[in-house]
C-alpha atoms as a PDB file:
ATOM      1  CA  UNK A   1     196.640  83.151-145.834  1.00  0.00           C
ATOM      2  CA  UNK A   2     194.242  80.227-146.070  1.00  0.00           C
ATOM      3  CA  UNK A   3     191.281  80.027-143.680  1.00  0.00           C
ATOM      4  CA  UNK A   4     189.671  76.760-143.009  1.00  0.00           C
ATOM      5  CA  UNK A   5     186.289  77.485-142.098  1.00  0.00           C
ATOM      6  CA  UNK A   6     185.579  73.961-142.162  1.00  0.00           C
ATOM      7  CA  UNK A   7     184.697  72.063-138.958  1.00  0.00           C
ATOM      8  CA  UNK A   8     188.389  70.369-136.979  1.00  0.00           C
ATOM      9  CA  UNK A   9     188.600  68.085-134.271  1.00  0.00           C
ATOM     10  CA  UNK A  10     188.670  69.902-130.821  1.00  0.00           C
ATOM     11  CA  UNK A  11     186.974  73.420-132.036  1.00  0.00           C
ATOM     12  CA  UNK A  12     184.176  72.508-130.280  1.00  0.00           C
ATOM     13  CA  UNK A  13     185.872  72.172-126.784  1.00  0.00           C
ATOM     14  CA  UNK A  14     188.191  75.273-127.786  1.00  0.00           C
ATOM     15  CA  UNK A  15     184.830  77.298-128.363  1.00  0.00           C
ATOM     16  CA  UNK A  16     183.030  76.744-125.259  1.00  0.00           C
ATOM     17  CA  UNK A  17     186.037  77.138-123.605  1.00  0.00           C
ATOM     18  CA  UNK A  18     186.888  80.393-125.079  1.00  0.00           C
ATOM     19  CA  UNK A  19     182.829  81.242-124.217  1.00  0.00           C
ATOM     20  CA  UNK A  20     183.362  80.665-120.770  1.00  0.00           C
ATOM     21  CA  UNK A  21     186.271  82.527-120.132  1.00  0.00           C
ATOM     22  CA  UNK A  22     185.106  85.513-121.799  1.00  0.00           C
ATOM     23  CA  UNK A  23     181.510  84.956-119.149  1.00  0.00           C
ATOM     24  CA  UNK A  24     183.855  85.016-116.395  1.00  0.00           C
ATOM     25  CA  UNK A  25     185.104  88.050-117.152  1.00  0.00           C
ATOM     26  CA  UNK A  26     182.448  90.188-117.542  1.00  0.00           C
ATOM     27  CA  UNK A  27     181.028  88.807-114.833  1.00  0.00           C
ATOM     28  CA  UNK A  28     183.465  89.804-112.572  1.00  0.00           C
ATOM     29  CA  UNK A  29     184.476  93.400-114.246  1.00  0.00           C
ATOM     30  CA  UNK A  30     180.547  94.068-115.023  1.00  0.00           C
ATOM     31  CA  UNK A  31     181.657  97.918-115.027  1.00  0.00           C
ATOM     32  CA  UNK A  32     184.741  99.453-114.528  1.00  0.00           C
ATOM     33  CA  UNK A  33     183.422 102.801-112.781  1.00  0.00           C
ATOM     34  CA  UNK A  34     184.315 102.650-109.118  1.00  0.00           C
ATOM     35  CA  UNK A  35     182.090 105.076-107.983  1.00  0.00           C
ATOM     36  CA  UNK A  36     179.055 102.660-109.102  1.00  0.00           C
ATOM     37  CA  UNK A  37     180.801  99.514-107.890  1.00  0.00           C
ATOM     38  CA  UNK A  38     181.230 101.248-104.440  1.00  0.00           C
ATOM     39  CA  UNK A  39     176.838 101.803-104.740  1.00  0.00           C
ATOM     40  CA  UNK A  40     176.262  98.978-105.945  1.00  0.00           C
ATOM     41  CA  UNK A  41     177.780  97.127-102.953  1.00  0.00           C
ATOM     42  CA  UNK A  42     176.302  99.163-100.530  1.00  0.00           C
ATOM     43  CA  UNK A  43     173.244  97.957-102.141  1.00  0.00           C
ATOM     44  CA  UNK A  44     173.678  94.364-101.994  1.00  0.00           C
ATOM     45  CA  UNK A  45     174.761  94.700 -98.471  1.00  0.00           C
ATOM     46  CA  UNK A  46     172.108  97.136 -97.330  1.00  0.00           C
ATOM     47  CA  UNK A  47     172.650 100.403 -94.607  1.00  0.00           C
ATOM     48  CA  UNK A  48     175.121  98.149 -92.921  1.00  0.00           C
ATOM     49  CA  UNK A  49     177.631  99.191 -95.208  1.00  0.00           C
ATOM     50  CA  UNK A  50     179.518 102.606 -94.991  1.00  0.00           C
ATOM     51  CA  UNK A  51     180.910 104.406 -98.317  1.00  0.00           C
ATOM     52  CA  UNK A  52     184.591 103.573 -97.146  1.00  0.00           C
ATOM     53  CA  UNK A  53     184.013  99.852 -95.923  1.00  0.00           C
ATOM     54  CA  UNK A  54     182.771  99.687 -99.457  1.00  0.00           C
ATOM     55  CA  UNK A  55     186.168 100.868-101.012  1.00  0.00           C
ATOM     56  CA  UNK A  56     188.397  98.870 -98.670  1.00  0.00           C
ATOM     57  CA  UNK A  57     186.700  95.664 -99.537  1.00  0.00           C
ATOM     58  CA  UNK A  58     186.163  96.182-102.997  1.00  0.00           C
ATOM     59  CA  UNK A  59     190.165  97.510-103.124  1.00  0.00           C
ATOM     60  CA  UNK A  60     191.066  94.689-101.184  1.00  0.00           C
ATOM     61  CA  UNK A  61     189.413  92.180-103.977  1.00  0.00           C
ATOM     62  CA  UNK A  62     191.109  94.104-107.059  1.00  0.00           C
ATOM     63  CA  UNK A  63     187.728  96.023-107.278  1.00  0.00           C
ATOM     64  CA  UNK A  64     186.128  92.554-108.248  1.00  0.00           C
ATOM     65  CA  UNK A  65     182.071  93.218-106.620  1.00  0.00           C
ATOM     66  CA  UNK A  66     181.517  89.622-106.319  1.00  0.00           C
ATOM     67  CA  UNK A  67     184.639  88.785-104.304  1.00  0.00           C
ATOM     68  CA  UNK A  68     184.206  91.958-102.448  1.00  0.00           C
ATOM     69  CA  UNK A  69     180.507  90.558-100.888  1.00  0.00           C
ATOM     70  CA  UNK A  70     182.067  87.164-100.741  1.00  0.00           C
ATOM     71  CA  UNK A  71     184.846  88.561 -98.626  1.00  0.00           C
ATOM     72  CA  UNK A  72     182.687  91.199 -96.376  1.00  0.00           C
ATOM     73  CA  UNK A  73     180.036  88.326 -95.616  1.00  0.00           C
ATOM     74  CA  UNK A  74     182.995  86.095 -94.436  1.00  0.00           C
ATOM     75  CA  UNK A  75     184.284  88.636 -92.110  1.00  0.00           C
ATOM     76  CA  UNK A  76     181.399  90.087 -90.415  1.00  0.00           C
ATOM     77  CA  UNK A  77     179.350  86.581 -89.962  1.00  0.00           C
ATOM     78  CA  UNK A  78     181.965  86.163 -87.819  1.00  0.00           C
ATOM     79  CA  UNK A  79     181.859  88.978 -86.070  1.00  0.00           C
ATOM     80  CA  UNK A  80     178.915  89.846 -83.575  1.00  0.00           C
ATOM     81  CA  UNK A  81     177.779  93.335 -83.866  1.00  0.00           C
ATOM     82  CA  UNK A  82     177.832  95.431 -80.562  1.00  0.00           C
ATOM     83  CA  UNK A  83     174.548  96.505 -79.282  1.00  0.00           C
ATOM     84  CA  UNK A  84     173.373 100.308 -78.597  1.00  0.00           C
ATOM     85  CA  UNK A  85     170.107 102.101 -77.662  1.00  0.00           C
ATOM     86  CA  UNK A  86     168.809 105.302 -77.132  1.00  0.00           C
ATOM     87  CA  UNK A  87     168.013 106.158 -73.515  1.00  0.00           C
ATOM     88  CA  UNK A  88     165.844 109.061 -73.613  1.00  0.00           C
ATOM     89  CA  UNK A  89     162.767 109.097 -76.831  1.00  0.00           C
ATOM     90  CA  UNK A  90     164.688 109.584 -79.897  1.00  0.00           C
ATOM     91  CA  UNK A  91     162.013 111.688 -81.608  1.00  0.00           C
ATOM     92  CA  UNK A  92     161.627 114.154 -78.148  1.00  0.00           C
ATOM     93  CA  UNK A  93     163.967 116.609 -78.751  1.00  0.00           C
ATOM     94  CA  UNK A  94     165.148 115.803 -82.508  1.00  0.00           C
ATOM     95  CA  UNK A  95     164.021 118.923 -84.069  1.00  0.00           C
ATOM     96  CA  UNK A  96     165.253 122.618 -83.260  1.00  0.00           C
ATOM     97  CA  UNK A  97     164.973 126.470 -84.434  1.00  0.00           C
ATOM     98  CA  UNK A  98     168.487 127.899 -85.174  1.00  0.00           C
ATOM     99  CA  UNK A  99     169.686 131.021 -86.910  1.00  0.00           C
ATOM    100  CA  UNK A 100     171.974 130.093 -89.533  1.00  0.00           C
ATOM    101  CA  UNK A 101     176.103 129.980 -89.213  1.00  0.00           C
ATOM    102  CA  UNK A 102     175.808 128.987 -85.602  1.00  0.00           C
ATOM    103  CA  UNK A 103     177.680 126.886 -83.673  1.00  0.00           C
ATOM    104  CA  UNK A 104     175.745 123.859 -81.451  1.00  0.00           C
ATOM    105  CA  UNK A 105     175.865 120.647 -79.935  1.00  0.00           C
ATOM    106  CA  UNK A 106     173.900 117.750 -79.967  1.00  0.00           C
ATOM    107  CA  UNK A 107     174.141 115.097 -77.327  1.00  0.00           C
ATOM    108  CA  UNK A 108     172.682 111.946 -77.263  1.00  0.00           C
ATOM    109  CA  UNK A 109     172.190 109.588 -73.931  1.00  0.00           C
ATOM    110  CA  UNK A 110     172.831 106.097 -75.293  1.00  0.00           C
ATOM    111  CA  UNK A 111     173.616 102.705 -73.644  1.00  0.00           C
ATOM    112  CA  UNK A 112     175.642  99.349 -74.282  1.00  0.00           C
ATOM    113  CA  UNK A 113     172.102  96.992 -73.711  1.00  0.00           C
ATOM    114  CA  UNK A 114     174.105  94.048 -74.995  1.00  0.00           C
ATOM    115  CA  UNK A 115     176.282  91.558 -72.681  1.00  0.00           C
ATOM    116  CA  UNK A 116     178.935  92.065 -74.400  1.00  0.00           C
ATOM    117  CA  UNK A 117     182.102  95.324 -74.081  1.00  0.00           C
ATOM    118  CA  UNK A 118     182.202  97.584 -76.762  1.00  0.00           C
ATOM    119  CA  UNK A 119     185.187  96.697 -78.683  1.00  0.00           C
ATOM    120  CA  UNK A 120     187.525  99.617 -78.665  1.00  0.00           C
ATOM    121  CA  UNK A 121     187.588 101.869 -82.105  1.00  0.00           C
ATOM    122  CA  UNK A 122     184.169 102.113 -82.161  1.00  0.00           C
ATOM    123  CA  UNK A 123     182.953 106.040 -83.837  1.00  0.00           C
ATOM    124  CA  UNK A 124     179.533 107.881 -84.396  1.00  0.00           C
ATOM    125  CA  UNK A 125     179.510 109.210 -87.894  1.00  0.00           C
ATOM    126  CA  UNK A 126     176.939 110.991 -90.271  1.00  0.00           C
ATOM    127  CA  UNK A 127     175.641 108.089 -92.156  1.00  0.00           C
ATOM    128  CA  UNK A 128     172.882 110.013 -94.157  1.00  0.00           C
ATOM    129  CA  UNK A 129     171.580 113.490 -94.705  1.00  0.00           C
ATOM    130  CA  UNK A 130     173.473 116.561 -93.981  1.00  0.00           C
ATOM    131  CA  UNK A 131     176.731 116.590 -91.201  1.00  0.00           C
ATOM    132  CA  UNK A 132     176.034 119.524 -90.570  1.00  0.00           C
ATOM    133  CA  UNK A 133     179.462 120.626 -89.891  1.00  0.00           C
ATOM    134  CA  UNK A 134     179.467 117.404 -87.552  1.00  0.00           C
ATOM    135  CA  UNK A 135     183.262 115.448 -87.652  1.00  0.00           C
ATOM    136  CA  UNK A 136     183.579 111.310 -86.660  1.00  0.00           C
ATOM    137  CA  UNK A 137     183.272 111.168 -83.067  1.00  0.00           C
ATOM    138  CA  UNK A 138     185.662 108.239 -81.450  1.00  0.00           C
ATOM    139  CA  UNK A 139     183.760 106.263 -78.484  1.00  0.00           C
ATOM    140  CA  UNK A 140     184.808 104.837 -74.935  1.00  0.00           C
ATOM    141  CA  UNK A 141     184.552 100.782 -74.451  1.00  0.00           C
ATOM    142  CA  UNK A 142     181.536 101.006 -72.416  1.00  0.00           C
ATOM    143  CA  UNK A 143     180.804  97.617 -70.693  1.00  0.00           C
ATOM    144  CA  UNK A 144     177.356  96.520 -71.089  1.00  0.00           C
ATOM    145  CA  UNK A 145     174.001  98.094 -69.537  1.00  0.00           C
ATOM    146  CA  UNK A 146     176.456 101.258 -69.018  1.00  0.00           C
ATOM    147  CA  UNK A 147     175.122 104.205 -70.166  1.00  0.00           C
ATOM    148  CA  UNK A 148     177.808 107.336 -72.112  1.00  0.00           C
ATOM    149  CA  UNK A 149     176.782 110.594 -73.900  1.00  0.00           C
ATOM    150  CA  UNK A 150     177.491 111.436 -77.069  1.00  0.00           C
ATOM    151  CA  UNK A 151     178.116 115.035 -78.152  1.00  0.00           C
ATOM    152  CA  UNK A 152     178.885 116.020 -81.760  1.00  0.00           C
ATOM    153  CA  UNK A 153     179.411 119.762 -82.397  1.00  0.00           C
ATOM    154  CA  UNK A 154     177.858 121.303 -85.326  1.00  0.00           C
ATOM    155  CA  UNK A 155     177.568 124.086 -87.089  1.00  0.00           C
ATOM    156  CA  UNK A 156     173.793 125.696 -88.642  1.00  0.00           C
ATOM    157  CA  UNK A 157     173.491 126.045 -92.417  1.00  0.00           C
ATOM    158  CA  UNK A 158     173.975 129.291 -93.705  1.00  0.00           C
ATOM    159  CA  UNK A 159     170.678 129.241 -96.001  1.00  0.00           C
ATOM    160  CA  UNK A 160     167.520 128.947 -94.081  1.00  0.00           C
ATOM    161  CA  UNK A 161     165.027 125.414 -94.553  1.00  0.00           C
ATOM    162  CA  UNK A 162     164.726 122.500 -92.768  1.00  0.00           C
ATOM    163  CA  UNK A 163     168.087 119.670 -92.784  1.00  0.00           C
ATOM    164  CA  UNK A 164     168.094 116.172 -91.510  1.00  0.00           C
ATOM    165  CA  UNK A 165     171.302 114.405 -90.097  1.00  0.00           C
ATOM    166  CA  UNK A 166     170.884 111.079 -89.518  1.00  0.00           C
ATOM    167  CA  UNK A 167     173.950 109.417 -87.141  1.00  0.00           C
ATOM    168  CA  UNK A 168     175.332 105.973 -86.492  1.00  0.00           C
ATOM    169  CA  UNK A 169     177.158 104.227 -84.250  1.00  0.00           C
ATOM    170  CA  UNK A 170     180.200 102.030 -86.438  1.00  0.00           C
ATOM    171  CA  UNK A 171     182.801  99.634 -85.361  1.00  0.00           C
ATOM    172  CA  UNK A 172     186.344  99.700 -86.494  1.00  0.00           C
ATOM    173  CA  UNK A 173     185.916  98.203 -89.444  1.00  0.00           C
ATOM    174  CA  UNK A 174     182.913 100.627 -90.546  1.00  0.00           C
ATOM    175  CA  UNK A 175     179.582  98.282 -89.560  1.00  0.00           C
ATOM    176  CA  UNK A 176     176.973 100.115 -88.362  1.00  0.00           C
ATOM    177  CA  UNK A 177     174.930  99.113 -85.361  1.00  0.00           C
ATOM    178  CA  UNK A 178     172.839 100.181 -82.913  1.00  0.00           C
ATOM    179  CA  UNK A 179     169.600 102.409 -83.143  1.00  0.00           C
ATOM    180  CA  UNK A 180     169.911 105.247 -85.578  1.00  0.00           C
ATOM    181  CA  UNK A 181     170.370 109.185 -84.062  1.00  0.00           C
ATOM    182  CA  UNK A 182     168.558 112.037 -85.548  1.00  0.00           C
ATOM    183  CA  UNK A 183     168.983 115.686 -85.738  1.00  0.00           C
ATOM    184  CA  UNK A 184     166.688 117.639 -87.518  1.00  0.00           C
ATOM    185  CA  UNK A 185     167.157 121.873 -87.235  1.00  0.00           C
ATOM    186  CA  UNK A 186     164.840 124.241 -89.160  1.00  0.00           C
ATOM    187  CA  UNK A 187     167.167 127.291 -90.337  1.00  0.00           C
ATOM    188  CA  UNK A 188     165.244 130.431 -89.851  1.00  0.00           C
ATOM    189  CA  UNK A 189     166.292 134.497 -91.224  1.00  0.00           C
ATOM    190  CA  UNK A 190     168.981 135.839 -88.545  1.00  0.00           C
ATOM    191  CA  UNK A 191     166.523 138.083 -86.051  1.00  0.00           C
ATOM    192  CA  UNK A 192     163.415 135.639 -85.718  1.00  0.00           C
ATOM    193  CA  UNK A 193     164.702 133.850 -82.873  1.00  0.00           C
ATOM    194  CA  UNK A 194     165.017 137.403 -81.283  1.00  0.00           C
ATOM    195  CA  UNK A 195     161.455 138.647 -82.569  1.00  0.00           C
ATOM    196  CA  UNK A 196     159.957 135.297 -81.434  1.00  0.00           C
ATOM    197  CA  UNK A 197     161.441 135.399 -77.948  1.00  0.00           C
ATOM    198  CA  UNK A 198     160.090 138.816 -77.447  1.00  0.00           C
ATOM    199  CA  UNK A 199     157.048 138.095 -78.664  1.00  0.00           C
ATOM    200  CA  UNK A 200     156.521 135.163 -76.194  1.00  0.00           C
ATOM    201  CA  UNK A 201     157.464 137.639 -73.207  1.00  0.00           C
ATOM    202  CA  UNK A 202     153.900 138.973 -74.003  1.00  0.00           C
ATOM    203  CA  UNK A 203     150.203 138.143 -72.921  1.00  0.00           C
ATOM    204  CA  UNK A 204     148.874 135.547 -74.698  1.00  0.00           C
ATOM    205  CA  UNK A 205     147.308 136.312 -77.842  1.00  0.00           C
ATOM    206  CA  UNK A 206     143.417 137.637 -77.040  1.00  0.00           C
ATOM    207  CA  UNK A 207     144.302 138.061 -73.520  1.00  0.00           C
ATOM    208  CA  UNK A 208     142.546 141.818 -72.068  1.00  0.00           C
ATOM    209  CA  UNK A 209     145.373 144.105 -71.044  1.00  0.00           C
ATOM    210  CA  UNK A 210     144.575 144.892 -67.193  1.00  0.00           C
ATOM    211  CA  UNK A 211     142.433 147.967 -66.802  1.00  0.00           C
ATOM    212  CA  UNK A 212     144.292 151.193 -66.311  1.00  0.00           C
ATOM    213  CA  UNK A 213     142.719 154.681 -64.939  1.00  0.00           C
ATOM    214  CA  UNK A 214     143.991 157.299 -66.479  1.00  0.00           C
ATOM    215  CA  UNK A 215     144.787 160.346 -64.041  1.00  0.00           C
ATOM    216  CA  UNK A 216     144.374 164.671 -64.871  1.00  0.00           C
ATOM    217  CA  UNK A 217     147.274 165.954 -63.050  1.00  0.00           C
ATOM    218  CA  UNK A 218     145.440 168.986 -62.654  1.00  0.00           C
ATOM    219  CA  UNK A 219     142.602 167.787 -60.882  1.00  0.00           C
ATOM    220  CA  UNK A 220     142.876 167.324 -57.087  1.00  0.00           C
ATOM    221  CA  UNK A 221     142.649 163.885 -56.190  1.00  0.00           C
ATOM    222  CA  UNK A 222     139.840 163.197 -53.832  1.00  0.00           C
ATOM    223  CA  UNK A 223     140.905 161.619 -50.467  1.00  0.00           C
ATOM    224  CA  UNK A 224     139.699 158.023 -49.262  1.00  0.00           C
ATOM    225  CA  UNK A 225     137.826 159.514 -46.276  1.00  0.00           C
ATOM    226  CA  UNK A 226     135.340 161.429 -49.002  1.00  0.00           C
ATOM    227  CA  UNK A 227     135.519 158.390 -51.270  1.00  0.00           C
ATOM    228  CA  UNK A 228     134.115 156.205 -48.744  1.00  0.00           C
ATOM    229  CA  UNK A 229     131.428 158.577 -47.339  1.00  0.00           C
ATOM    230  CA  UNK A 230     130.094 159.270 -51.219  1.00  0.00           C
ATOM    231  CA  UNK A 231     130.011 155.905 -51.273  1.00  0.00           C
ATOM    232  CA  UNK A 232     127.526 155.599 -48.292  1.00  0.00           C
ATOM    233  CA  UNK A 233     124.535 154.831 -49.419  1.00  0.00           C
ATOM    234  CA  UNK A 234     121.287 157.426 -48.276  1.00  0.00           C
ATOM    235  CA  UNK A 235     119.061 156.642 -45.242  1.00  0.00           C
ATOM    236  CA  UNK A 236     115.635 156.038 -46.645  1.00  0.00           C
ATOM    237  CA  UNK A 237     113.609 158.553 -45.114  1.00  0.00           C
ATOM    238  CA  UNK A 238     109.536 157.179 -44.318  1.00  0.00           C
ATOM    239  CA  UNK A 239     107.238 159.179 -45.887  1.00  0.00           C
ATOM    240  CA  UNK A 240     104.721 159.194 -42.674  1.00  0.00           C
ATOM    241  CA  UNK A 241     107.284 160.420 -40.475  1.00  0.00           C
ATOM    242  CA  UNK A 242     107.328 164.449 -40.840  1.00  0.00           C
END
């Protein structure tokens, strides 16, 4: 077979055009691990994103990240988020002692403090840290400036240390909004909770115990009537009278 490796009318245009093509592909396939495509459109779209919004879009675009942001964008511009805030002080009564393997709840008092319903298929989920056990909690349409509680049951890690759950609120289609909920529990060895409530029935630590008179048995207890005439002081006498 002969090869012309001389220069022909058109190769030009059939070269860039070839060029581009081949651009546009990688481009768009960049890698074709899904697990990284999934991170690395949660990081061009930021916490706002949820591990499976990330696969539906990018699914829904033939795993194609640049169409997948394209199409999120589109959607949720046009979209208004809900609103949600904590009621009480988030960071009051985040962290807790617990023994591990047990069961507990943690309830949040939260409120709509937009003007606008919740839309219905709104959830709480674990968005980061440990779930401790925790399961996607479905939520009521609450109208706005009305006020729900949230309760998620958990369960304590069986090895002790200290775990952080961080929760948030999502809509249906997985957007997070709302301020963030924490739980943070410090596993301790099974029996400390025990020793440490025991320990906190007693006096404070440096406190006197209260004075205590130990009493013979086998010597007669002198009545109050003597007690309070010993305890008469003497008549001074004066030493010119005889």
């Amino acid at each position: 077979m002969d090869v012309d490796n001389g220069p022909s009318e058109g190769s030009g245009n059939s070269t860039m055009d070839i060029e581009q093509s081949l651009l546009q592909q990688f481009s768009c396939m960049g890698t074709t691990d899904k697990e990284e495509l999934v991170q690395q459109l949660q990081k061009l779209l930021g916490s706002s994103l949820n591990y499976s919004t990330a696969v539906f879009f990018l699914d829904m675009n033939n795993w194609n990240l640049q169409a997948a942001v394209c199409s999120y964008l589109d959607i949720e511009n046009s979209t208004k988020l809900p609103s949600m805030a904590l009621v009480q002080d988030p960071i009051a009564s985040e962290s807790e002692n617990i023994e591990p393997n047990l069961s507990f709840q943690k309830v949040w008092h939260i409120i709509n403090n937009g003007t606008e319903q919740w839309p219905t298929g709104c959830y709480a989920q674990c968005s980061d840290g440990n779930n401790l056990g925790g399961e996607r909690v479905n939520l009521p349409a609450v109208k706005p400036f009305e006020d729900t509680y949230l309760t998620v049951h958990m369960i304590s890690p069986a090895v002790p240390g200290v775990y952080q759950s961080k929760w948030r609120l999502c809509t249906e289609k997985g957007a997070y909004f709302g301020d963030p909920m924490w739980v943070i529990v410090t596993v301790v060895e099974e029996g400390t909770m025990a020793l440490t409530q025991q320990l906190s029935s007693f006096t404070d630590l440096g406190a006197s115990p209260p004075p205590q008179v130990a009493h013979n048995p086998f010597i007669p207890q002198r009545s109050h009537i003597e007690h309070t005439q010993d305890a008469t002081p003497p008549v001074e006498r004066d030493s010119n009278v005889w």
